[in-house]
Protein backbone atom coordinates (compact mmCIF):
# COMPACT_ATOMS: atom_id res chain seq x y z
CA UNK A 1 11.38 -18.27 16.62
CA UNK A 2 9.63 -15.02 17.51
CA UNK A 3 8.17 -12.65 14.97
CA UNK A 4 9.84 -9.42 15.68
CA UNK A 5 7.11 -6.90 16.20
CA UNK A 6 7.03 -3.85 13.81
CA UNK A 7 7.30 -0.67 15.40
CA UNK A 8 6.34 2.85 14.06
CA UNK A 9 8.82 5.83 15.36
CA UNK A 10 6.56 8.64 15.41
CA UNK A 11 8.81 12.43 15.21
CA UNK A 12 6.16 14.44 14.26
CA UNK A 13 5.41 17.93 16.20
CA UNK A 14 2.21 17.24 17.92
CA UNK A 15 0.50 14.40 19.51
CA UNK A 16 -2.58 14.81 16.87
CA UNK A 17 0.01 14.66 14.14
CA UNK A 18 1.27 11.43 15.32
CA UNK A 19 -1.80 9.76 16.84
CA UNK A 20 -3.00 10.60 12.91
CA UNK A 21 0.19 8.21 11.78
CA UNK A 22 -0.61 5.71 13.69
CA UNK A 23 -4.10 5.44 12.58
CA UNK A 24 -2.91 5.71 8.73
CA UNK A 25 -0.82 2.77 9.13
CA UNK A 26 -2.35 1.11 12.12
CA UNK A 27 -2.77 -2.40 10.03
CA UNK A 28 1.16 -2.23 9.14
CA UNK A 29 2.66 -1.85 12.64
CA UNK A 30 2.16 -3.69 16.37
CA UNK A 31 3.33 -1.13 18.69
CA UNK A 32 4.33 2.78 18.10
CA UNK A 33 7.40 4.92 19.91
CA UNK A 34 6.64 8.11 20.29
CA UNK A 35 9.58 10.22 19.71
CA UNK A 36 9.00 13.56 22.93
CA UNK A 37 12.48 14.93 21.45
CA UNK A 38 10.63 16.06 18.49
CA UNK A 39 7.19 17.48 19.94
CA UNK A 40 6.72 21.21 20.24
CA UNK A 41 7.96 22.10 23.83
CA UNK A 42 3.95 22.65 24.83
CA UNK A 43 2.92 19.82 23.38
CA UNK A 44 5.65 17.99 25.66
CA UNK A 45 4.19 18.46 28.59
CA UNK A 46 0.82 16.23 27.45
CA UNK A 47 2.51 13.30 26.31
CA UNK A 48 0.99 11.30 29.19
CA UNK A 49 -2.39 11.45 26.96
CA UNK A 50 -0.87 9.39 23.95
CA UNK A 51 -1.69 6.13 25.04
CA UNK A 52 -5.16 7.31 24.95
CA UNK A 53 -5.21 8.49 21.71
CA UNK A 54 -4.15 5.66 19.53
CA UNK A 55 -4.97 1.80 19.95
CA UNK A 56 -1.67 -0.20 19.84
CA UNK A 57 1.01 -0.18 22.50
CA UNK A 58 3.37 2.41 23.25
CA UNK A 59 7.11 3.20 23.54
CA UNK A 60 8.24 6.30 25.73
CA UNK A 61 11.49 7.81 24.37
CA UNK A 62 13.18 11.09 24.86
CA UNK A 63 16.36 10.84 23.41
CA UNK A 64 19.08 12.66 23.92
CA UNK A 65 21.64 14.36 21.20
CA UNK A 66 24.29 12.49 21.64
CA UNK A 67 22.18 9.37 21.09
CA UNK A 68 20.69 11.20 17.93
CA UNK A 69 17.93 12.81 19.50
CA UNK A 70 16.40 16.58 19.72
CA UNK A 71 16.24 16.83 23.52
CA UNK A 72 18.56 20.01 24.71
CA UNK A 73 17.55 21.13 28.18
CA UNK A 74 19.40 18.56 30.14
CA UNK A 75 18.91 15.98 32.77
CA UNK A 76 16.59 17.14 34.92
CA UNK A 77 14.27 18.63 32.53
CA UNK A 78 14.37 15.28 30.81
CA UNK A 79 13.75 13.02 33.85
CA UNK A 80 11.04 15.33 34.69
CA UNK A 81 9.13 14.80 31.70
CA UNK A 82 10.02 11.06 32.52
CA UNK A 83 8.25 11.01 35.61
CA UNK A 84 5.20 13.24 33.82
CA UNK A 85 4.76 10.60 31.47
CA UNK A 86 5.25 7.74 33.72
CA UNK A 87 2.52 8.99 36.61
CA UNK A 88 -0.97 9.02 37.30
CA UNK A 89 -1.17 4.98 36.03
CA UNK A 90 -4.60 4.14 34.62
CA UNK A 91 -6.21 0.73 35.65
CA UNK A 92 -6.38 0.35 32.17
CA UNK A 93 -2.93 -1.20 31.20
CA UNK A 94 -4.28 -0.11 27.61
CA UNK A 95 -4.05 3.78 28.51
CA UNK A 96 -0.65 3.88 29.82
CA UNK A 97 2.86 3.35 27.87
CA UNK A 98 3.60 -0.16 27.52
CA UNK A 99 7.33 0.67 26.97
CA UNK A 100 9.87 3.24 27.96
CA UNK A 101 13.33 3.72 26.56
CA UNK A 102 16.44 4.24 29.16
CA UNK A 103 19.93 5.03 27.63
CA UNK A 104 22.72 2.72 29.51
CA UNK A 105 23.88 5.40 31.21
CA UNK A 106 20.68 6.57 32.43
CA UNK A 107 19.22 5.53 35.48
CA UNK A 108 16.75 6.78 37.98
CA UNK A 109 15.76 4.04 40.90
CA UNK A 110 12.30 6.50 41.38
CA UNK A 111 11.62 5.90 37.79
CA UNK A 112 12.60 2.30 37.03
CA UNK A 113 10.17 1.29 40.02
CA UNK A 114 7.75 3.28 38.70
CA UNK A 115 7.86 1.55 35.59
CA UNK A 116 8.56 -1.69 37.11
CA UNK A 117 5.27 -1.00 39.45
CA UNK A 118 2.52 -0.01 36.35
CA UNK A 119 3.93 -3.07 34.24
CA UNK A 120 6.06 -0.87 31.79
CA UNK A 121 8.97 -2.36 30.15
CA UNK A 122 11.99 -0.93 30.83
CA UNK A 123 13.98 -0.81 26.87
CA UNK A 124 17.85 -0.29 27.46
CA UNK A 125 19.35 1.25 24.74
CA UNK A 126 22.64 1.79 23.64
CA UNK A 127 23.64 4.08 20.40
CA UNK A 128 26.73 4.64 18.45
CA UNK A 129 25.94 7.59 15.93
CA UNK A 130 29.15 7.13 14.56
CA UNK A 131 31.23 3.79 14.78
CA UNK A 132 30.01 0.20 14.99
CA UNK A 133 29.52 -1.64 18.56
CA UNK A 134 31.22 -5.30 19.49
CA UNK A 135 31.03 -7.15 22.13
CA UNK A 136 27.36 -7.53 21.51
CA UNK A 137 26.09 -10.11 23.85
CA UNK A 138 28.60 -8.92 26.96
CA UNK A 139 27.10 -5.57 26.68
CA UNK A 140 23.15 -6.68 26.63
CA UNK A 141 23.73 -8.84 29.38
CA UNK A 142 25.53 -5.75 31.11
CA UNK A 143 22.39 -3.87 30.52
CA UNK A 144 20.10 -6.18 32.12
CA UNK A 145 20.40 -4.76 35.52
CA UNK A 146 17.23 -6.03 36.91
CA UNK A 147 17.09 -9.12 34.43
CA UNK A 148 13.38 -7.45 32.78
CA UNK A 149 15.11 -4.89 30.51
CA UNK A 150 15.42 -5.30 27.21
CA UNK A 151 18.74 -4.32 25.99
CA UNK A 152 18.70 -2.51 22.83
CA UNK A 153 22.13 -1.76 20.63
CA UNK A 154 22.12 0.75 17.72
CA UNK A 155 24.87 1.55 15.97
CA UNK A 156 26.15 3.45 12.44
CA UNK A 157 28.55 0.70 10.44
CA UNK A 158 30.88 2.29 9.00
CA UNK A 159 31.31 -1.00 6.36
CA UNK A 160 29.44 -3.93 5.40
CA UNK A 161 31.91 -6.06 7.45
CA UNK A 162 30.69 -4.20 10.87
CA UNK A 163 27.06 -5.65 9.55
CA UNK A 164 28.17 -9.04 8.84
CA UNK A 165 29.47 -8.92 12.42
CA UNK A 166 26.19 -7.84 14.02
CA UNK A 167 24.62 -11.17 12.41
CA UNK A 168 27.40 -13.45 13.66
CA UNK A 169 27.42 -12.11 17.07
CA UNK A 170 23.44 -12.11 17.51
CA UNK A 171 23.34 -15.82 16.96
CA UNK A 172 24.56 -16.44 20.68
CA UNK A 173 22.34 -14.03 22.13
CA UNK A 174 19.29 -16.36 22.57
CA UNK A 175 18.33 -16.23 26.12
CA UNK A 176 16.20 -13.25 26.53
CA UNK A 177 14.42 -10.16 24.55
CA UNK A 178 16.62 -7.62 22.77
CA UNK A 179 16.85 -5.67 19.98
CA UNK A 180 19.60 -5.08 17.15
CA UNK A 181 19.81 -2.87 14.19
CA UNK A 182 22.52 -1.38 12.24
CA UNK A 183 21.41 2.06 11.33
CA UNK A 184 22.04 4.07 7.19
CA UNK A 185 22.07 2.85 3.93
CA UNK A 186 24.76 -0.26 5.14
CA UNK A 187 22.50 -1.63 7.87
CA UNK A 188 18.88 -0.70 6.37
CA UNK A 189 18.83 -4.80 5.48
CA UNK A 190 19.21 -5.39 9.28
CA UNK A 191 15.67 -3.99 9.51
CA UNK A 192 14.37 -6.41 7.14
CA UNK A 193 16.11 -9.49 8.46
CA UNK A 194 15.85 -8.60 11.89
CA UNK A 195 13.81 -11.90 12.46
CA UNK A 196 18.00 -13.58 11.76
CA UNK A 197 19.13 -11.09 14.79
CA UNK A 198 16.50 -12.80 17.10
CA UNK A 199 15.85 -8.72 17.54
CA UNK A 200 12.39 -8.08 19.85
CA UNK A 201 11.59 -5.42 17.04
CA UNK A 202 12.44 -3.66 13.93
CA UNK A 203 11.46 0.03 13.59
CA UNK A 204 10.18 2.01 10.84
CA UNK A 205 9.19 5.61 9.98
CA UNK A 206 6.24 6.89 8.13
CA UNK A 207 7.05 8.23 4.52
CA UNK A 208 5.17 11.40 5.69
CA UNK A 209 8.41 12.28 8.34
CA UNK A 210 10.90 10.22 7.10
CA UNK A 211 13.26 13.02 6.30
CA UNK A 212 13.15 13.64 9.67
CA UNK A 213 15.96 11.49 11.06
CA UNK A 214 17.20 10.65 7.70
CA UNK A 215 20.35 9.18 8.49
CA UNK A 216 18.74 6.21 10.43
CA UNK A 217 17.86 4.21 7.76
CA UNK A 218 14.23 3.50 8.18
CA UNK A 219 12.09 1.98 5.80
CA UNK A 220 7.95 3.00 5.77
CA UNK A 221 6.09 0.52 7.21
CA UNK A 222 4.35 -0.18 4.09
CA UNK A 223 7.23 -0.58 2.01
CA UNK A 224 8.19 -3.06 4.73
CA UNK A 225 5.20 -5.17 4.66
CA UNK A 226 4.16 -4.96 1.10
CA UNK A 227 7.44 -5.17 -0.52
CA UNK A 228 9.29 -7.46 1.43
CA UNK A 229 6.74 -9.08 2.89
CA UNK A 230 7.84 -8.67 6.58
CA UNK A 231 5.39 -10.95 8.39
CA UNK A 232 5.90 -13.62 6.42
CA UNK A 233 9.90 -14.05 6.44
CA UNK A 234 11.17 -16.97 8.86
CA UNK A 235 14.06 -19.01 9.46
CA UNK A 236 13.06 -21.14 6.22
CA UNK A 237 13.25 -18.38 4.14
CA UNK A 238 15.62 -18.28 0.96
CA UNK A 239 17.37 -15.23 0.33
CA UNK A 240 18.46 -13.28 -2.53
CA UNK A 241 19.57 -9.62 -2.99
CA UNK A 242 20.86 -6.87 -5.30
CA UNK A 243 24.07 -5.15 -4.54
CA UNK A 244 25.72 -1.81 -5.51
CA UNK A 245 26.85 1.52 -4.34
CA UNK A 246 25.12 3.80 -3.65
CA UNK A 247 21.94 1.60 -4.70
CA UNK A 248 19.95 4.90 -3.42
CA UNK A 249 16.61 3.62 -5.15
CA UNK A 250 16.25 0.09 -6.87
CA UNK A 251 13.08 -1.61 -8.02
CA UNK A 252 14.47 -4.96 -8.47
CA UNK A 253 13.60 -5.77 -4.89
CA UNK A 254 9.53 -5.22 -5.92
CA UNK A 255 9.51 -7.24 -8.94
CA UNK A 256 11.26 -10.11 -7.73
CA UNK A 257 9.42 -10.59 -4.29
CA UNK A 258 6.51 -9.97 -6.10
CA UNK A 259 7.04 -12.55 -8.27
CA UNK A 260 7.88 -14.82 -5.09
CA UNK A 261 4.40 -13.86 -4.02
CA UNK A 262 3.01 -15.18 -6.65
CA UNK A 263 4.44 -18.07 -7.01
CA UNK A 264 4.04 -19.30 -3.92
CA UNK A 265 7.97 -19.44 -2.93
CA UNK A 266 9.37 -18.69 0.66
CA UNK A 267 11.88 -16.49 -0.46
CA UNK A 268 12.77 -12.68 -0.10
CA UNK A 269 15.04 -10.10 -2.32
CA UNK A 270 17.04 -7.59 -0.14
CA UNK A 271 19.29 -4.87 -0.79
CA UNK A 272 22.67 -5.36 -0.04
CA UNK A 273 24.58 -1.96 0.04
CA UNK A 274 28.09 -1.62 -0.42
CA UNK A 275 31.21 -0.40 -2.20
CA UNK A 276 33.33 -3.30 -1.53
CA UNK A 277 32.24 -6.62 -3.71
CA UNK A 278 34.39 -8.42 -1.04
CA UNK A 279 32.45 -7.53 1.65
CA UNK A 280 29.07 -8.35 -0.36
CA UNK A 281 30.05 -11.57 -0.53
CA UNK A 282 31.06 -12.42 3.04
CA UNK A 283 27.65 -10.93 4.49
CA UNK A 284 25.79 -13.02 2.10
CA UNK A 285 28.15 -16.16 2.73
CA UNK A 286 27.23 -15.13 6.72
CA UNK A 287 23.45 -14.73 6.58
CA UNK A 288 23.20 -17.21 3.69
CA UNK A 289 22.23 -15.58 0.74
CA UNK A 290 21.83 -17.40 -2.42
CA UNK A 291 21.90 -15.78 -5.29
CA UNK A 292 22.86 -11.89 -5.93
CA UNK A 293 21.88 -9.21 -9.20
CA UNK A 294 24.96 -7.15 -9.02
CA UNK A 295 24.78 -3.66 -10.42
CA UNK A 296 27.20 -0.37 -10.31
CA UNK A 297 30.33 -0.51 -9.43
CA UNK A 298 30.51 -4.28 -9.51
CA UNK A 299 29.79 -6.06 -12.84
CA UNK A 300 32.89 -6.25 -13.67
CA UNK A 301 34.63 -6.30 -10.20
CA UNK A 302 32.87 -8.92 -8.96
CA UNK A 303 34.16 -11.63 -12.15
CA UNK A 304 37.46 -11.67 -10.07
CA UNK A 305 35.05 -13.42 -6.79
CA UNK A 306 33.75 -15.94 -9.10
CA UNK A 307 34.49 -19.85 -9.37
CA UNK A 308 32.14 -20.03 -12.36
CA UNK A 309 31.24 -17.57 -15.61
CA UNK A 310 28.91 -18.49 -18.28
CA UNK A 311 29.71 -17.93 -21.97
CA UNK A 312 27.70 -14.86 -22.35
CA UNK A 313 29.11 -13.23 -19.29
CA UNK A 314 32.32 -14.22 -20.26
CA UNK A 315 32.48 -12.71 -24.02
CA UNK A 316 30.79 -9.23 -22.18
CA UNK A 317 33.48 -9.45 -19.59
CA UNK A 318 30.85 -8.93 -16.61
CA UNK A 319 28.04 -10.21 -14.56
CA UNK A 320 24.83 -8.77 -13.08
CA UNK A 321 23.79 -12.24 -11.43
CA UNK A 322 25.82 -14.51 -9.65
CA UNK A 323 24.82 -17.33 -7.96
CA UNK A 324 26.03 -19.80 -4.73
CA UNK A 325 26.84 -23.24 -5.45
CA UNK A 326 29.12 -26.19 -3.65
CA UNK A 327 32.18 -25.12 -5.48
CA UNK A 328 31.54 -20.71 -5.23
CA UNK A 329 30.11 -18.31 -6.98
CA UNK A 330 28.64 -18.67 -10.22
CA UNK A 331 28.04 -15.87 -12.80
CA UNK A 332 25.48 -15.00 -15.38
CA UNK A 333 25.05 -11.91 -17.49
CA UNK A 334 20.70 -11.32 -17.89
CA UNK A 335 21.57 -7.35 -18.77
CA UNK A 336 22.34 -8.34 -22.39
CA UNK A 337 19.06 -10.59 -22.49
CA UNK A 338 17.29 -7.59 -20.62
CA UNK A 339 18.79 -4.69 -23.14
CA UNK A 340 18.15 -6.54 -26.22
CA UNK A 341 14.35 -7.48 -25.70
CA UNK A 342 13.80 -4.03 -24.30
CA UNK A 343 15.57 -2.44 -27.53
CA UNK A 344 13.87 -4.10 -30.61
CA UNK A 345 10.56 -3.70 -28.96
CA UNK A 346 11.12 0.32 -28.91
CA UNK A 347 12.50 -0.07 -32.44
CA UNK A 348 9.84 -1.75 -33.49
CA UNK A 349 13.08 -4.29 -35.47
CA UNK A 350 16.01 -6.02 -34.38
CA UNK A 351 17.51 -5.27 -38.00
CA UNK A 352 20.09 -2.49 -37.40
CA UNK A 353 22.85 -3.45 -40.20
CA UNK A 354 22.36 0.01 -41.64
CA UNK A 355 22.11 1.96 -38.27
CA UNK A 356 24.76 4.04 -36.70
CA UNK A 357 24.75 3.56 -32.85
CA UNK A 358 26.29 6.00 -30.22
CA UNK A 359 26.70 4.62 -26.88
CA UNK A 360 27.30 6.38 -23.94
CA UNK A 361 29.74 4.52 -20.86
CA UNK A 362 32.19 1.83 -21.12
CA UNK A 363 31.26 0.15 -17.48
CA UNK A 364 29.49 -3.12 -16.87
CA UNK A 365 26.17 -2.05 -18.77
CA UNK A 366 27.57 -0.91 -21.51
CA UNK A 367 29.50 -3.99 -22.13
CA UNK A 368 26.51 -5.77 -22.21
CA UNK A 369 24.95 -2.94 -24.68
CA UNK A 370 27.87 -3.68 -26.89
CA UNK A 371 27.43 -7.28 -27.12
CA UNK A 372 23.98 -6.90 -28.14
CA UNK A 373 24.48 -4.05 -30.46
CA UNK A 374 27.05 -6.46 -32.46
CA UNK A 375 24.79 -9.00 -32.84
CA UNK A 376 22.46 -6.79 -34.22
CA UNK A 377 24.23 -5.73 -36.74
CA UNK A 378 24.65 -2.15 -36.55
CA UNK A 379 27.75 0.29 -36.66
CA UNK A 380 28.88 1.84 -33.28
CA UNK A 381 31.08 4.33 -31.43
CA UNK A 382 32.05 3.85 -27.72
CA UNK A 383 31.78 7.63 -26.27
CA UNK A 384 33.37 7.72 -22.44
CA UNK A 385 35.05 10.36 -20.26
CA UNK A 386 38.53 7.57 -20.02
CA UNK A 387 39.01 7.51 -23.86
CA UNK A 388 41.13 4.12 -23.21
CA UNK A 389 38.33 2.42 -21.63
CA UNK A 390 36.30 3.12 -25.07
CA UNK A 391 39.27 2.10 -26.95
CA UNK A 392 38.99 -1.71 -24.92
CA UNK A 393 35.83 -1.89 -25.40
CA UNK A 394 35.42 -0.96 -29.05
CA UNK A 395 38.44 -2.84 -30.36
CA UNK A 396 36.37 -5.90 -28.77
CA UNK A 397 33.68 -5.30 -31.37
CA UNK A 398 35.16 -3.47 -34.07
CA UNK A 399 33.62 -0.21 -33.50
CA UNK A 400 34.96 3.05 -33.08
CA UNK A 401 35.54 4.86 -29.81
CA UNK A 402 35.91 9.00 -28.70
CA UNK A 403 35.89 10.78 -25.56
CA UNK A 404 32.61 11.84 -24.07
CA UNK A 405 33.12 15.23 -24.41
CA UNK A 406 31.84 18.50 -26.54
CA UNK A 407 34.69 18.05 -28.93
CA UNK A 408 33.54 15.14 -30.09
CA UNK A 409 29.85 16.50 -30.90
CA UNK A 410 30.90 15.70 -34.68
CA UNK A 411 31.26 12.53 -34.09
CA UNK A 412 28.42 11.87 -32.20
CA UNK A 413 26.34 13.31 -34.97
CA UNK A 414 27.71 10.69 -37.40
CA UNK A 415 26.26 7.88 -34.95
CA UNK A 416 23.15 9.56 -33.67
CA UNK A 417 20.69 7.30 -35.52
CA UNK A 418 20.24 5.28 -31.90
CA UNK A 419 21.97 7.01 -28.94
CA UNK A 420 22.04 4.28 -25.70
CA UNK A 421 23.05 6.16 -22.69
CA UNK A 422 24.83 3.86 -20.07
CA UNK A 423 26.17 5.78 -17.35
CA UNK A 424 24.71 6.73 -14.15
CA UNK A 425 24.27 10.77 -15.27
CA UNK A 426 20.87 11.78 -14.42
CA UNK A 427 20.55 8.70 -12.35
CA UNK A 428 17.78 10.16 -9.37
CA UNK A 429 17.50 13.25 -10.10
CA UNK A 430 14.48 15.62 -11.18
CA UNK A 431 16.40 18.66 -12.24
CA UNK A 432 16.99 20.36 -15.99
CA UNK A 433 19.32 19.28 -18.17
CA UNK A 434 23.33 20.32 -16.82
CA UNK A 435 26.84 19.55 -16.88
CA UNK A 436 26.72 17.13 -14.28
CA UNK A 437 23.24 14.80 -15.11
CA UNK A 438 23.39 14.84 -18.71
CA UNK A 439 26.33 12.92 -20.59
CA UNK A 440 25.52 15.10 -23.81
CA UNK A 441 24.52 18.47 -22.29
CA UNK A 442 26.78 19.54 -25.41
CA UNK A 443 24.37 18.01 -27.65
CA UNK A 444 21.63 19.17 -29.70
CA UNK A 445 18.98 16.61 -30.73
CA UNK A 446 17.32 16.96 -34.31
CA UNK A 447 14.68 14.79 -33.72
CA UNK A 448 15.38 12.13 -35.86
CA UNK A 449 17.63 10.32 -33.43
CA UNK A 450 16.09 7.91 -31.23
CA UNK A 451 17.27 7.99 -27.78
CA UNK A 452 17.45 5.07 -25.15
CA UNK A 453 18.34 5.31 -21.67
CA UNK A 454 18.85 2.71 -19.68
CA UNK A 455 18.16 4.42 -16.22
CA UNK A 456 14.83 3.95 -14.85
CA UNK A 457 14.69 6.17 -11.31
CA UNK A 458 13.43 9.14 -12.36
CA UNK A 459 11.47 7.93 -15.20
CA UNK A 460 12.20 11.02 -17.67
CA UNK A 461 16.01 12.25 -17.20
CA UNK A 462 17.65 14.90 -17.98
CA UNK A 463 18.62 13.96 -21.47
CA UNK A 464 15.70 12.42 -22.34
CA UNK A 465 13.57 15.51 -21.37
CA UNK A 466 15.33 17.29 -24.01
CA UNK A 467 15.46 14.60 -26.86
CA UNK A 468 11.68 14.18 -26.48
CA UNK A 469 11.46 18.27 -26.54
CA UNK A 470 13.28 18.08 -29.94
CA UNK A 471 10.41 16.04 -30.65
CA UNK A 472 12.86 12.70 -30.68
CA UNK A 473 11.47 8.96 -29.58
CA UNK A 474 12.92 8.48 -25.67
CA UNK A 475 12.72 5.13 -23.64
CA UNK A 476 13.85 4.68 -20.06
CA UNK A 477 15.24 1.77 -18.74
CA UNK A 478 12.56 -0.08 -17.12
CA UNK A 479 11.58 -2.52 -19.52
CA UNK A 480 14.94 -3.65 -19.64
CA UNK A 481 15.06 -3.94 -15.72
CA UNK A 482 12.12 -5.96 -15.92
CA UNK A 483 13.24 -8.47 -18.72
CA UNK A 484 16.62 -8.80 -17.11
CA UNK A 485 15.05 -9.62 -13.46
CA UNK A 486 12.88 -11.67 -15.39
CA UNK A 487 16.07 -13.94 -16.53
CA UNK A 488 17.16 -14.12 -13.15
CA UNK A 489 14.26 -14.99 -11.52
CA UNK A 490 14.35 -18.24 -13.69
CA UNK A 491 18.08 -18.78 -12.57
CA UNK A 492 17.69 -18.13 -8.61
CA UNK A 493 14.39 -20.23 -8.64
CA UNK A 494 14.20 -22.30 -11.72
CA UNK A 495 10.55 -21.04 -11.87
CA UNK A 496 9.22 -19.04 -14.98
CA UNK A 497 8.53 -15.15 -14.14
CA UNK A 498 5.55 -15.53 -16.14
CA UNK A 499 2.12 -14.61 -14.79
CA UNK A 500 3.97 -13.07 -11.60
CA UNK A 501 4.23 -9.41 -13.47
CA UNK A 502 1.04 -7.57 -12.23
CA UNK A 503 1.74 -4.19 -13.67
């Protein structure tokens, strides 16, 4: 098997700008496309001096709109820039592009024997901006007209399943170089695990332009290599992931590969983005993954997928972890293990028999906070925006249950001593306190109360900006992230997490 190469899409505006990328992350990448669609229209007409500038090879592309590019002034102009790019061949393969990018539908005999002539390789490309592509293998060999291309296929999923299908078609296609990637949040992991597509390359964008073709799904090289440890990932890999929707940021993916790192173990932790728990489980059951941490919407969905439960995940009624073996999937519950560490080292105690405990939600976390809050001890109220979810899960316990809402701020002042928020409100996002990122926006904090949320992305939220201006004691959820992967670590591997946390 072939390393796929790591390529750098440069979009910046000038050919300094990007020559400037490529030498910023020059140790992270093999080879770097420069983007033409996105250069100033002066700066277009230099391109041939790129080469020159940087010391890696080169990919020519100037893509079109319809293939999700920024070129507008048609054909001719394009083909023309082409051919500007393309002539003047130094005797120094070094100084020339070592790549350029034709659509399927795009071909120009003068230019493919130019290319074929200065030892350029032709990349065939095919893009879908908005539905998923079959037939994988029948249309790369259709795109090998000369038999030197490279066929490249690019398209937006518009489920999990249309991923899944990009790995089980790829297996047959074995015979020659090509590249494969599903593009947005679905296919991001096909950029990680393009080594399993037998893909030529996987691309990335610098965090600098990112933004600038946002709905591709690029990760930054460096985030590539150092996170998920790129280079190293091969057919004898094991892998694990985390799954959710939206999963927009997650950190799990550091700590555990980390911790992989460390201990020596050939093994790599994905994301695996989806809103279907069905469809979670096929890819992985496809590509072979072996263990999953499942987070919102689908601790509690995902118990109805499962051939196994554990006590503790049973009595909480959901899972975080789950696990393949010979007879299905097995789950776990680490959340409660996470929550309660986390929680009596804020406190300072784990004795809360005299404490009156709000919390916030009624998903898949908070079942988890429940369970732990029982076995400490301590009095609670279930606050949530469906009353009769609170009502389920407070009858469980014996606690008391209201609707998340400003006319039940009396209530929430009887059980303010600890306040554990639970739902995703406030969940990546840096603005003030509103309606619509802080559960309690109704509330106003004494000071006395002690507030724990269990989000971690951004660090400070909305509601505990304000608690901590009220002059209360806030913690985030990262801790309990931590102690939670931690837990599962230990049940993917069997190995102790210990000594693997660097931070």
């Amino acid at each position: 098997m072939k390393q796929p190469l790591i390529c750098l899409t440069l979009t910046g505006k000038t050919l300094e700008e990007d020559a400037a990328l490529v030498r910023k992350y020059n140790q992270y990448i093999d080879l770097a496309e420069l983007r033409v669609d996105f250069l100033e229209e002066e700066e277009q007409l230099y391109v041939r001096r790129f080469p020159s500038m940087v010391n890696i090879p080169c990919v020519l592309t100037i893509r079109r709109k319809i293939d999700g590019g920024l070129f507008f002034s048609g054909e001719i102009s394009r083909t023309m820039l082409f051919g500007r790019a393309l002539a003047f061949a130094d005797q120094n393969p070094t100084k020339n592009f070592a790549y350029v990018d034709f659509e399927e539908d795009y071909h120009i005999p003068s230019l493919q024997d130019a290319a074929l002539a200065f030892g350029v390789r032709i990349i065939r490309s095919c893009h879908d901006m908005e539905k998923p592509i079959t037939n994988l293998k029948a249309l790369c060999n259709e795109m090998r007209k000369t038999g030197y291309e490279i066929p490249k296929i690019a398209f937006m999923p518009t489920t999990l399943a249309d991923v899944t299908n990009l790995f089980k078609e790829s297996e047959s296609i074995t015979e020659y170089d090509h590249i494969l990637c599903a593009m947005g949040p679905l296919g991001q992991v096909s950029r990680i695990l393009s080594y399993k597509l037998n893909s030529y390359l996987t691309y990335t964008s610098p965090e600098e332009t990112n933004s600038n073709i946002p709905s591709v799904g690029h990760l930054d090289p460096v985030t590539l290599n150092n996170v998920y440890h790129f280079r190293d990932l091969n057919e004898h890999t094991t892998l694990y992931g985390i799954t959710g929707w939206p999963l927009v940021k997650t950190s799990s993916p550091e700590i555990h590969n980390s911790g992989y790192k460390a201990k020596n173990i050939n093994a790599v932790f994905i994301p695996v983005r989806s809103p279907s728990i069905t469809d979670v489980l096929d890819f992985s059951r496809q590509i072979g993954i072996q263990g999953l941490a499942v987070t919102i919407p689908h601790k509690e969905t995902v118990l109805a997928e499962l051939a196994e439960l554990d006590q503790e995940a049973g009595e909480i009624g959901a899972s975080n972890t789950v696990v393949r073996k010979n007879s299905g999937w097995a789950g776990y519950n680490t959340d409660a293990y996470g929550f309660r560490k986390a929680l009596t080292e804020f406190l300072g105690t784990d004795r809360l028999r005299h404490r009156r405990v709000a919390i916030l939600g009624a998903g898949g976390a908070a079942k988890a906070v429940a369970y732990v809050i029982k076995q400490l001890g301590a009095r609670a109220c279930i606050f949530n925006r469906t009353v009769s979810n609170a009502k389920v899960l407070a009858e469980r316990y014996g606690f008391e249950y209201a609707l998340l809402d400003v006319d039940s701020v009396g209530i929430l002042e009887q059980y303010s001593d600890i306040i554990i928020q639970t739902t995703s409100k406030g969940m990546n996002t840096a603005a003030s306190s509103n309606k619509e990122n802080d559960p309690v926006y109704f509330y106003q904090f004494h000071g006395n109360e002690k507030l724990f949320d269990i989000i971690y992305v951004p660090e400070i939220t909305p509601v505990m900006m304000r608690a901590a201006e009220a002059g209360c004691k806030v913690c985030n959820g990262m801790k309990m992230l931590k102690y939670q992967g931690y837990r599962q670590f230990k049940i993917f591997t069997g190995v102790d997490y210990e000594g693997s946390d660097t931070k």
